[in-house]
Protein backbone atom coordinates (compact mmCIF):
# COMPACT_ATOMS: atom_id res chain seq x y z
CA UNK A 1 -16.01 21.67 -14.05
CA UNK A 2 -18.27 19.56 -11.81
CA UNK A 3 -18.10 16.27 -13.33
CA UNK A 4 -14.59 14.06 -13.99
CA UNK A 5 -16.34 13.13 -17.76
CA UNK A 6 -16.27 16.83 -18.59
CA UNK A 7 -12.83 17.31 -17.48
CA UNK A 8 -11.94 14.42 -19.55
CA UNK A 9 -13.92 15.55 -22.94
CA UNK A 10 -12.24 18.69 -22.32
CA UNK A 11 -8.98 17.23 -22.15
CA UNK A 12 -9.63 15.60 -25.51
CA UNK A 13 -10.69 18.38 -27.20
CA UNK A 14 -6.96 19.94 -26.24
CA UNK A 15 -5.58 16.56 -27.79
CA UNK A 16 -8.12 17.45 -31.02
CA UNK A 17 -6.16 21.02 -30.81
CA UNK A 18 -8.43 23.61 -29.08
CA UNK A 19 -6.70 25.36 -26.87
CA UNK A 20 -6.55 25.54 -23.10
CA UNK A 21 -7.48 29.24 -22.96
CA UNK A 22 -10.76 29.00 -25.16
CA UNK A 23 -12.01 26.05 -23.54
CA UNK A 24 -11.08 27.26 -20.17
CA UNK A 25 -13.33 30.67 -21.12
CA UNK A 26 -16.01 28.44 -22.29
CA UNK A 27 -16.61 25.79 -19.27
CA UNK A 28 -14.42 26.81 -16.59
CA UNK A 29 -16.98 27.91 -13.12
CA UNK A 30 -13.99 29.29 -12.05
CA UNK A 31 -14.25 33.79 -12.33
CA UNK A 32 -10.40 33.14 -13.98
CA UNK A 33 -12.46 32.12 -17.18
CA UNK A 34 -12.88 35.27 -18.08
CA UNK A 35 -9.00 35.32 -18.29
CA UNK A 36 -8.51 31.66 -20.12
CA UNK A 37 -8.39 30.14 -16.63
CA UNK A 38 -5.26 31.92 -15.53
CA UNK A 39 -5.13 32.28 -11.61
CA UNK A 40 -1.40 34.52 -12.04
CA UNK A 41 1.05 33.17 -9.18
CA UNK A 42 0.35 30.90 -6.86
CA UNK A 43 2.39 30.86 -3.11
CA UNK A 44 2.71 27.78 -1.53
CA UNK A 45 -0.41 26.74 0.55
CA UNK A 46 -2.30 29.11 -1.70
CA UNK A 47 -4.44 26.69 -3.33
CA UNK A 48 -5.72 23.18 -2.50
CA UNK A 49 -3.33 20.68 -1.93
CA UNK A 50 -3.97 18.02 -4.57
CA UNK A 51 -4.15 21.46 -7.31
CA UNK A 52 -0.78 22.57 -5.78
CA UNK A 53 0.96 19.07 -6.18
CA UNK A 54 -0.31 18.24 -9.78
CA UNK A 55 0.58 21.79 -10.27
CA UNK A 56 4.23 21.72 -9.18
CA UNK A 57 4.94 17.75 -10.98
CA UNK A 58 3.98 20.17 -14.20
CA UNK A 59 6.71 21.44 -16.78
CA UNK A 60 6.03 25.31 -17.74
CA UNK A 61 3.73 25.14 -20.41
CA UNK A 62 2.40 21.83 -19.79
CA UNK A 63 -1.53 20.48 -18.84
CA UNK A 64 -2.31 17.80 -16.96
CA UNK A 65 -3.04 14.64 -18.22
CA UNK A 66 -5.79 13.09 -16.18
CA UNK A 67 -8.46 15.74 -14.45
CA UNK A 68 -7.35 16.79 -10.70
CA UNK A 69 -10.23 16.22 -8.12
CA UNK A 70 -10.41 18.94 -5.59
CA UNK A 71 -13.26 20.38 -3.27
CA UNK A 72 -13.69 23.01 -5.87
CA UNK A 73 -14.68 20.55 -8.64
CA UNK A 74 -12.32 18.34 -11.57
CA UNK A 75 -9.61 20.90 -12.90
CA UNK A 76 -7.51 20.95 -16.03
CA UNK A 77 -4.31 22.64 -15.18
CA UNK A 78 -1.91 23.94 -17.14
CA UNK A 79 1.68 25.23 -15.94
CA UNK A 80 2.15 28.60 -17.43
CA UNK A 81 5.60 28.79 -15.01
């Protein structure tokens, strides 16, 4: 999204139990929306480096707590492995 206070109403909706995938098909201005946000596997130096980082401090299955600021916008992330 563009704005950290989507990212964060976002991220309480997920606490309110909507799921990562709907929400990610609903606001996500990324094209992996149309998938539920899923980008498949990432390499190493694939993606920006703050998204890689949060990404790899991540437990499969888990979502970020706090948004991640990139050049790309404020991104929810969740692990899938």
């Amino acid at each position: 999204v563009k704005h950290q206070y989507e990212a964060e109403d976002l991220l309480k909706r997920i606490d309110e139990g909507e799921t990562f995938e709907k929400l990610a098909m609903r606001y996500s201005l990324c094209p992996s929306s149309e998938n539920g946000g899923e980008l498949g596997s990432l390499k190493k130096g694939q993606a920006d480096q703050d998204f890689e980082e949060a990404t790899l401090q991540l437990k499969e299955n888990e979502i970020t707590r706090t948004a991640v600021r990139t050049r790309f916008g404020y991104h929810i992330i969740k692990r899938i492995s």
